[in-house]
Protein backbone atom coordinates (compact mmCIF):
# COMPACT_ATOMS: atom_id res chain seq x y z
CA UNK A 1 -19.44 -134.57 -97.27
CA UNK A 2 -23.14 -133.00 -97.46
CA UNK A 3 -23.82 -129.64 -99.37
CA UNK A 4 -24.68 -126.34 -97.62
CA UNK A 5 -24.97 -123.22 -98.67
CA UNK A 6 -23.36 -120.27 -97.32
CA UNK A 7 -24.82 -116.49 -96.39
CA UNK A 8 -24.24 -113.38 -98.48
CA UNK A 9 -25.09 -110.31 -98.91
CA UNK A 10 -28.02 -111.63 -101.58
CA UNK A 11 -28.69 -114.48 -99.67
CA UNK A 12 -28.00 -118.35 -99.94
CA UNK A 13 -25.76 -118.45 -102.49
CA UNK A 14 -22.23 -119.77 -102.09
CA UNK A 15 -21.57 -123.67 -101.64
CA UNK A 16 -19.61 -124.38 -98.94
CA UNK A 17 -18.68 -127.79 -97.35
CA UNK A 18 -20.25 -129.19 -94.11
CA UNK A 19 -18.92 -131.95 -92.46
CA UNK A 20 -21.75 -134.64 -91.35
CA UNK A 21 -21.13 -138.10 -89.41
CA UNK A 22 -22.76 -141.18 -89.90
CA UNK A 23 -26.30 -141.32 -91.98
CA UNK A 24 -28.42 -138.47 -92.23
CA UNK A 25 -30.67 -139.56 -89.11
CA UNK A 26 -27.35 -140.02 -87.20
CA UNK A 27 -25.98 -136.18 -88.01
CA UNK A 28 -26.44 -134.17 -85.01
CA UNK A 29 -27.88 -131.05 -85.33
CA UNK A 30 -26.41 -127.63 -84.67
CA UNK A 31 -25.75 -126.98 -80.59
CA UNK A 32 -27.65 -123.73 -79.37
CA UNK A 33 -25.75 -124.27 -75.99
CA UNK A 34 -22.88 -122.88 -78.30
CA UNK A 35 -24.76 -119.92 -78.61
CA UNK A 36 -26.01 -119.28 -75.18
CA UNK A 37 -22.37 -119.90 -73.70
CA UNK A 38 -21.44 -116.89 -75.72
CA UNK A 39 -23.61 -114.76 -75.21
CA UNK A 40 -23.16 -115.34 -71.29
CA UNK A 41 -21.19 -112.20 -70.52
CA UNK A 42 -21.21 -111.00 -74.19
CA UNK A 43 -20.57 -106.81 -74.40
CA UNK A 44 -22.93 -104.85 -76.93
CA UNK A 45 -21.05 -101.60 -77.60
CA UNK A 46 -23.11 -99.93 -79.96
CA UNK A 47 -27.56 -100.19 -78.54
CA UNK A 48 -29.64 -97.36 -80.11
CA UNK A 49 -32.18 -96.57 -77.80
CA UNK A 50 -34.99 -94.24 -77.23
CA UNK A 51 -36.59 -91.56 -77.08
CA UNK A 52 -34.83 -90.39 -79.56
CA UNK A 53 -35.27 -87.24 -81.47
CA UNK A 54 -34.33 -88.06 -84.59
CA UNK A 55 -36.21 -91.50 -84.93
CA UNK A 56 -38.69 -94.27 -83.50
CA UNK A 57 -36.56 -96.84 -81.56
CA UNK A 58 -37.83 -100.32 -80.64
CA UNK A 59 -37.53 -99.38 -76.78
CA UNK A 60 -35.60 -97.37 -74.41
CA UNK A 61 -32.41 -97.72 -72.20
CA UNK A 62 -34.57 -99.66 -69.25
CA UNK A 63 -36.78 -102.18 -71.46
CA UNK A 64 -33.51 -102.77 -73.35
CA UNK A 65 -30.74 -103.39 -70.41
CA UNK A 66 -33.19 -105.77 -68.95
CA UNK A 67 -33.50 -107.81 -71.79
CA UNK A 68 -29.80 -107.73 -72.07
CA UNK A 69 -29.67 -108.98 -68.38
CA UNK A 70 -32.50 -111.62 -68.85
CA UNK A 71 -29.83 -113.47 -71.47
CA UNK A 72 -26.91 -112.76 -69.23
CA UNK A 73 -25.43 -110.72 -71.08
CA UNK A 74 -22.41 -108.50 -69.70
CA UNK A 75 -22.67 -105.06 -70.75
CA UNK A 76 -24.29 -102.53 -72.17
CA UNK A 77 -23.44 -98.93 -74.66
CA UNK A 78 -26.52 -97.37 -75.30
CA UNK A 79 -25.86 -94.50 -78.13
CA UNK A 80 -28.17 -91.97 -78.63
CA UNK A 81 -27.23 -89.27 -81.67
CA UNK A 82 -30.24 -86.52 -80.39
CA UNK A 83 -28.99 -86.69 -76.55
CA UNK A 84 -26.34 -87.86 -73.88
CA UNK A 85 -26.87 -91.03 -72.50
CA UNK A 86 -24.58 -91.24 -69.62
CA UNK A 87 -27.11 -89.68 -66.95
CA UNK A 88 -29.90 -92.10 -67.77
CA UNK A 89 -27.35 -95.17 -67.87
CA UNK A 90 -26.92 -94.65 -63.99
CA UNK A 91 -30.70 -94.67 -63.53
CA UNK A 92 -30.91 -97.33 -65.74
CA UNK A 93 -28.49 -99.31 -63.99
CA UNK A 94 -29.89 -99.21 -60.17
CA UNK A 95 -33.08 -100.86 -61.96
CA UNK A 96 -31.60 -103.30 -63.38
CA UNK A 97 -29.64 -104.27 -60.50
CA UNK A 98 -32.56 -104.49 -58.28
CA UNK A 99 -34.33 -106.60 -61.70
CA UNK A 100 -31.02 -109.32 -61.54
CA UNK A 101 -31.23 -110.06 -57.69
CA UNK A 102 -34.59 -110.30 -57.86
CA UNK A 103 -34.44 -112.47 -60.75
CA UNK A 104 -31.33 -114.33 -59.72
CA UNK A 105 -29.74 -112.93 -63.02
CA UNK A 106 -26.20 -111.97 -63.23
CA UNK A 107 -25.70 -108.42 -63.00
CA UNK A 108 -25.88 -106.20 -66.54
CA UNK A 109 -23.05 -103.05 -66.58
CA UNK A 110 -25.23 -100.54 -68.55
CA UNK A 111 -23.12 -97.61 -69.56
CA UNK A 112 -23.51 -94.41 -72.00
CA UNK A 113 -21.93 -91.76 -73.98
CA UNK A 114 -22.11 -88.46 -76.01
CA UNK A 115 -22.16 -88.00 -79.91
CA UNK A 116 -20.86 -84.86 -80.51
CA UNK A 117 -23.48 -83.64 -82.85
CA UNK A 118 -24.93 -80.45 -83.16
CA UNK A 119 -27.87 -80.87 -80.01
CA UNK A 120 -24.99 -80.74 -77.75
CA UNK A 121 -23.32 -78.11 -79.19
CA UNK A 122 -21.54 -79.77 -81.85
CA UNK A 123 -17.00 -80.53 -80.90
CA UNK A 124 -18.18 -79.36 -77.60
CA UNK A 125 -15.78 -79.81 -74.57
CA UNK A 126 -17.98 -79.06 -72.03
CA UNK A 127 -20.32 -81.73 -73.24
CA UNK A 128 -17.34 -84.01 -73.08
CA UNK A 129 -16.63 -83.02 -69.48
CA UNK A 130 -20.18 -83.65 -68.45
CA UNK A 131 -19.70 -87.14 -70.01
CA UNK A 132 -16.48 -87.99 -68.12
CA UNK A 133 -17.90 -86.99 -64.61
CA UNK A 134 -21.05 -88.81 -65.12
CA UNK A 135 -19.38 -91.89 -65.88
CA UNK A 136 -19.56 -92.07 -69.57
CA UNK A 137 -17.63 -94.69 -71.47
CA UNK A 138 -18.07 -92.89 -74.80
CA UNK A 139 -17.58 -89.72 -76.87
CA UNK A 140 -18.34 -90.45 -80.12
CA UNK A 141 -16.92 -87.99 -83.14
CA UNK A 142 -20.18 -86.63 -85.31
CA UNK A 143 -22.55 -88.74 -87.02
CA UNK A 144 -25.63 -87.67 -88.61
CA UNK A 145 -24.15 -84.06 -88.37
CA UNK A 146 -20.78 -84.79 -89.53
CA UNK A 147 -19.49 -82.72 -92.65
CA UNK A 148 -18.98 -85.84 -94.67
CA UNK A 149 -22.43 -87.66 -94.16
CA UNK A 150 -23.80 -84.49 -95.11
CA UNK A 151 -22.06 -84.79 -97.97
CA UNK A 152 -22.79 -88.71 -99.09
CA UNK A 153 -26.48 -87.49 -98.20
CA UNK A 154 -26.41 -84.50 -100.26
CA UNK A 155 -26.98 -81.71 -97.73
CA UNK A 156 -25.18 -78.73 -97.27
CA UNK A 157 -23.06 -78.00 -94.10
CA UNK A 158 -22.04 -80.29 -91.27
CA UNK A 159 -19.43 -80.71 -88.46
CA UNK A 160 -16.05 -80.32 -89.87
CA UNK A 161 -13.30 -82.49 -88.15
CA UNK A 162 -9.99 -81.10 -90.14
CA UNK A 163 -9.40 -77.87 -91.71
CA UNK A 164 -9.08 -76.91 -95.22
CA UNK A 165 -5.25 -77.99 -94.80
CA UNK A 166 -6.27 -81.41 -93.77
CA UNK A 167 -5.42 -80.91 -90.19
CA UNK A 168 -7.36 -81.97 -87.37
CA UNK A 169 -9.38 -78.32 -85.82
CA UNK A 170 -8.41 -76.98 -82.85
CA UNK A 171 -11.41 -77.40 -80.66
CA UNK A 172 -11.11 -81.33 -81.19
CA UNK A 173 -7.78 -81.28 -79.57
CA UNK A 174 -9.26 -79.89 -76.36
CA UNK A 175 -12.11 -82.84 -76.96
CA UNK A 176 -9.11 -85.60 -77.29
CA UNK A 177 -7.42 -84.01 -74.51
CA UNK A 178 -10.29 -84.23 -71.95
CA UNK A 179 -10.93 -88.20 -73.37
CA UNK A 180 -7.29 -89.17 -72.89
CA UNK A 181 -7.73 -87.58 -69.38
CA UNK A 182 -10.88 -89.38 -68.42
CA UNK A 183 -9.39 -92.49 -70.08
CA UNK A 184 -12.57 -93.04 -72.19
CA UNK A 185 -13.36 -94.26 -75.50
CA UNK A 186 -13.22 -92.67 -78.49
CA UNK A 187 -15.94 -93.85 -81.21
CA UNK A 188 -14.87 -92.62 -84.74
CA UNK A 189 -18.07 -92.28 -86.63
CA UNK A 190 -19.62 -90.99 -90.24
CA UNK A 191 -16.27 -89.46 -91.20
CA UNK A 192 -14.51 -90.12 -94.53
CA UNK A 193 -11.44 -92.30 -94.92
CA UNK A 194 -9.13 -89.55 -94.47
CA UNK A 195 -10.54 -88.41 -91.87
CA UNK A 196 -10.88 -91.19 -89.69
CA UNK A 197 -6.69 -92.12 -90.30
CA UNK A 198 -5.78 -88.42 -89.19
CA UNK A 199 -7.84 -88.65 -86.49
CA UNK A 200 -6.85 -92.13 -85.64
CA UNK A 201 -3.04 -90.82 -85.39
CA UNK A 202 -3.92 -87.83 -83.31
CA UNK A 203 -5.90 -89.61 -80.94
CA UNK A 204 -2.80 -92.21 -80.42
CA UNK A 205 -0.19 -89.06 -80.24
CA UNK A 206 -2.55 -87.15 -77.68
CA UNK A 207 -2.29 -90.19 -75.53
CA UNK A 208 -6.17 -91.70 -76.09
CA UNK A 209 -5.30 -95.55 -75.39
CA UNK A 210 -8.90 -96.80 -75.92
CA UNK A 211 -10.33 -96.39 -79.91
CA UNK A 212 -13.04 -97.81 -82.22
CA UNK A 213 -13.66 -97.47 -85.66
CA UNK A 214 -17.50 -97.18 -85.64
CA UNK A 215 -19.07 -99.35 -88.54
CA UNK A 216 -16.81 -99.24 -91.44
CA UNK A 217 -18.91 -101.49 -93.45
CA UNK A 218 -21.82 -98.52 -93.55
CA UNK A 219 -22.22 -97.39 -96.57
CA UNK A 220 -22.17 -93.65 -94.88
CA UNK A 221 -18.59 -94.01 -94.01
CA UNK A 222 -17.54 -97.42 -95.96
CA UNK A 223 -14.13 -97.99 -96.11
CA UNK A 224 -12.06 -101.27 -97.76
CA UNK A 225 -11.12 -104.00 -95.70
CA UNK A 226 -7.55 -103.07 -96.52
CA UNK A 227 -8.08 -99.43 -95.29
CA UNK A 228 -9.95 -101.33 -92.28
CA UNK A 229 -6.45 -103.63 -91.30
CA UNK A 230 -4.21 -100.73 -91.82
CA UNK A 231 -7.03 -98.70 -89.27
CA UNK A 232 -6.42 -101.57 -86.61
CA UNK A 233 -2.43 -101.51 -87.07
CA UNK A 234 -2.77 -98.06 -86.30
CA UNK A 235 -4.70 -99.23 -82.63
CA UNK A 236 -7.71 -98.88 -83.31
CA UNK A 237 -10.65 -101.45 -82.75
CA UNK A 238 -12.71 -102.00 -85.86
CA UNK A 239 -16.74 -102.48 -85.40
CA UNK A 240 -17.82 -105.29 -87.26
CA UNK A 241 -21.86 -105.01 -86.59
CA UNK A 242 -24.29 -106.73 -87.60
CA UNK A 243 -26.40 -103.10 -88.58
CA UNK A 244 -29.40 -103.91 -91.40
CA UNK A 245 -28.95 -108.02 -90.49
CA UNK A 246 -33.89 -108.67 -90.37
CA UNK A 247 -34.30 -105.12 -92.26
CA UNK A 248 -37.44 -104.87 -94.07
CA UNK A 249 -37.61 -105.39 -98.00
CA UNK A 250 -37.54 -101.42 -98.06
CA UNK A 251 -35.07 -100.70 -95.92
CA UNK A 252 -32.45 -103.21 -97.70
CA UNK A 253 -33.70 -101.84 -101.29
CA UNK A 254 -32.14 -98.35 -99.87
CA UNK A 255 -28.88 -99.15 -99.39
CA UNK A 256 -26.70 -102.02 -99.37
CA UNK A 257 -27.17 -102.66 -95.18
CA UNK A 258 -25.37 -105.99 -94.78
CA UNK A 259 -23.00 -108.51 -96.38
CA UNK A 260 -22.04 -111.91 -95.25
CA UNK A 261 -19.13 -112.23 -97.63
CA UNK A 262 -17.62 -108.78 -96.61
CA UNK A 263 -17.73 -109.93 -92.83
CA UNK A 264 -15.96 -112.89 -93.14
CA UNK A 265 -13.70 -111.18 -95.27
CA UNK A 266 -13.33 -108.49 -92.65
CA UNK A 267 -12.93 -111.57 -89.80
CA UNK A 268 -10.22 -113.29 -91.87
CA UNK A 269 -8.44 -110.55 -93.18
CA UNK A 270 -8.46 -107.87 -90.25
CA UNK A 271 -8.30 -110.81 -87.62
CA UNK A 272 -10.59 -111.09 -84.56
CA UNK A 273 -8.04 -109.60 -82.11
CA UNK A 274 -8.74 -106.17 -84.29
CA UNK A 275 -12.38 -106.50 -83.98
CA UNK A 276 -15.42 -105.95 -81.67
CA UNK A 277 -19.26 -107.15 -82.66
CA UNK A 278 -22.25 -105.08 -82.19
CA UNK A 279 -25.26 -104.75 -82.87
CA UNK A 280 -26.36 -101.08 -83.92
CA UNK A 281 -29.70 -102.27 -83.34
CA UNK A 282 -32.92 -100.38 -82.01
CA UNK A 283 -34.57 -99.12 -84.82
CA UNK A 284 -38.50 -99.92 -84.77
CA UNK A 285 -37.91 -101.90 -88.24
CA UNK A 286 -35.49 -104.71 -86.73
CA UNK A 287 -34.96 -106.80 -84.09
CA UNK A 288 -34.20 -106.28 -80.89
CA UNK A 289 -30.48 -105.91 -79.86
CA UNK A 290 -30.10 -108.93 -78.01
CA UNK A 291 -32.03 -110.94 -80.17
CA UNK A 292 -29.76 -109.30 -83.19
CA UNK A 293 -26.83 -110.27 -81.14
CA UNK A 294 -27.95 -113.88 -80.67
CA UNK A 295 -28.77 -114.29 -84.42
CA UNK A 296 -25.22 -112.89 -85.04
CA UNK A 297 -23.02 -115.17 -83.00
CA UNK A 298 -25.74 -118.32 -84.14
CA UNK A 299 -25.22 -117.30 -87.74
CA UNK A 300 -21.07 -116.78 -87.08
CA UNK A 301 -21.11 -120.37 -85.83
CA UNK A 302 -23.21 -121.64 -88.29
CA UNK A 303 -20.44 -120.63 -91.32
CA UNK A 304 -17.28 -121.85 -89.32
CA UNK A 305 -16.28 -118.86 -87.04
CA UNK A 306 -14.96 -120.69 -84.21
CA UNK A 307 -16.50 -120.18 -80.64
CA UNK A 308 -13.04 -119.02 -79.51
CA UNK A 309 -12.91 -116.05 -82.23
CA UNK A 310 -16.32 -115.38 -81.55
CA UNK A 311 -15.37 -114.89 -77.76
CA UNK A 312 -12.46 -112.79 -78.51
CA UNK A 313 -14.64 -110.18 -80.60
CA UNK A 314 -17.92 -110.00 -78.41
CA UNK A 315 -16.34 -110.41 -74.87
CA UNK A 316 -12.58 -110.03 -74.65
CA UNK A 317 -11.84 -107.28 -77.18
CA UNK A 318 -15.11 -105.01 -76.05
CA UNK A 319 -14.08 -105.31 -72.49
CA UNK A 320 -10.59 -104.19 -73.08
CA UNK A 321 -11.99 -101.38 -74.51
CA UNK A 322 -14.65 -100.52 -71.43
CA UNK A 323 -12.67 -101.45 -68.57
């Protein structure tokens, strides 16, 4: 047995155990065909592309889907917290139709959403109608406007998603309503613990089949990995990205972005059936999404997630939730 070291949130740290064969010239080294089978196919929920309003993004919705379709990948979520993105994902996706065939690439599904923030009006139902009928696959609860990451930022205000009782407000059962219609996702975003359980058991009783806990790792809207199992018993999804994985030095010094340990944890404890990988990527500081998804999966392989579990979270589980 040869000596490795294992990846964690403060970087090579942990022994663990790596099985070689034969003398050191004989070991083979790792398979990248591994890598690429996966991420033939492989769904990224969660893209952050631009223009956006709020921040400098790494490219936009075409430069991004075609990359996605030059490794083969499946499909597409671009996310956008300053604007709708399910009118541009239609564009989008006529380009990079006419890309694949000319290419002889495999054909990329590039879909969109709505975060119901306050440039759109804030719990807006007409903004979740507008989704539905122009083919969104997303309406995702506040995020940088929510009550609660107002809060953990220390500003005032905010989009409030219960009242002072604790119940969920009224307007948000008109929004659940229209997405159990439309038979859509529902992304639960920067919202507290509480929150995100009451919402989680409205959502189910209002008859939404398709739900993902955005990002619980985030240190916006962290949450334990306990609270995260009892979240997927409840039928939700839970996001496991890979958010802050090739930050700068500054932007890791900020907040704690990403931790190996607490994603295995969160593979071994929650299970993969519960869970769906993306990215979160786009911002001008990191790598591109499908280069942050391919250093995901590589790295996942590399510390002993098995291809199969791997496959489960980036293909099955994010399809079941899309189609």
């Amino acid at each position: 047995m040869k000596e490795s070291r294992k990846l964690n949130g403060s970087g090579l740290s942990q022994p663990v155990q790596l099985r070689s064969i034969g003398t050191p010239l004989q070991t083979p080294l790792f398979d990248l065909g591994r890598v690429w089978k996966l991420m033939d196919g492989a769904i990224d929920i969660h893209i952050h592309s631009g223009p956006d309003a709020y921040t400098t993004r790494i490219g936009n919705d075409l430069d991004l889907a075609i990359q996605a379709c030059q490794v083969g990948m499946g499909a597409v979520v671009f996310k956008c917290s300053s604007a709708p993105t399910a009118r541009s994902a239609q564009i989008v996706q006529k380009i990079v139709n006419q890309w694949a065939e000319e290419h002889n690439k495999k054909r990329t599904d590039v879909f969109g959403g709505v975060v119901l923030n306050y440039a759109v009006g804030g719990l807006n139902p007409e903004a979740v109608l507008v989704n539905a009928r122009l083919g969104g696959k997303y309406v995702w609860t506040p995020n940088l406007n929510a009550s609660h990451h107002h809060r953990m930022v220390g500003k005032p205000g905010g989009i409030d998603v219960l009242d002072e009782n604790g119940n969920m407000v009224p307007i948000l059962r008109e929004v659940f309503s229209l997405i159990a219609e439309a038979d859509i996702v529902l992304g639960i975003c920067h919202q507290s613990v509480k929150e995100r359980f009451v919402l989680i058991d409205e959502a189910k009783k209002m008859g939404i089949k398709r739900i993902e806990l955005v990002h619980p790792t985030h240190p916006i809207n962290k949450m334990t990995i306990k609270e995260q199992k009892t979240a997927a018993k409840k039928g939700a999804y839970v996001g496991l990205y890979c958010w802050g994985l090739g930050d700068l030095p500054f932007h890791s010094a900020e907040v704690p972005s990403f931790d190996w340990d607490e994603t295995l944890g969160v593979i071994k404890q929650v299970g993969p059936e519960h869970l769906v990988i993306a990215t979160d990527a786009g911002h001008f500081t990191t790598v591109t999404p499908a280069e942050a998804m391919r250093a995901f999966i590589a790295t996942l392989l590399a510390v002993g997630i098995s291809d199969k579990d791997i496959e489960r979270m980036v293909k099955i589980n994010p399809r079941n939730l899309l189609y």
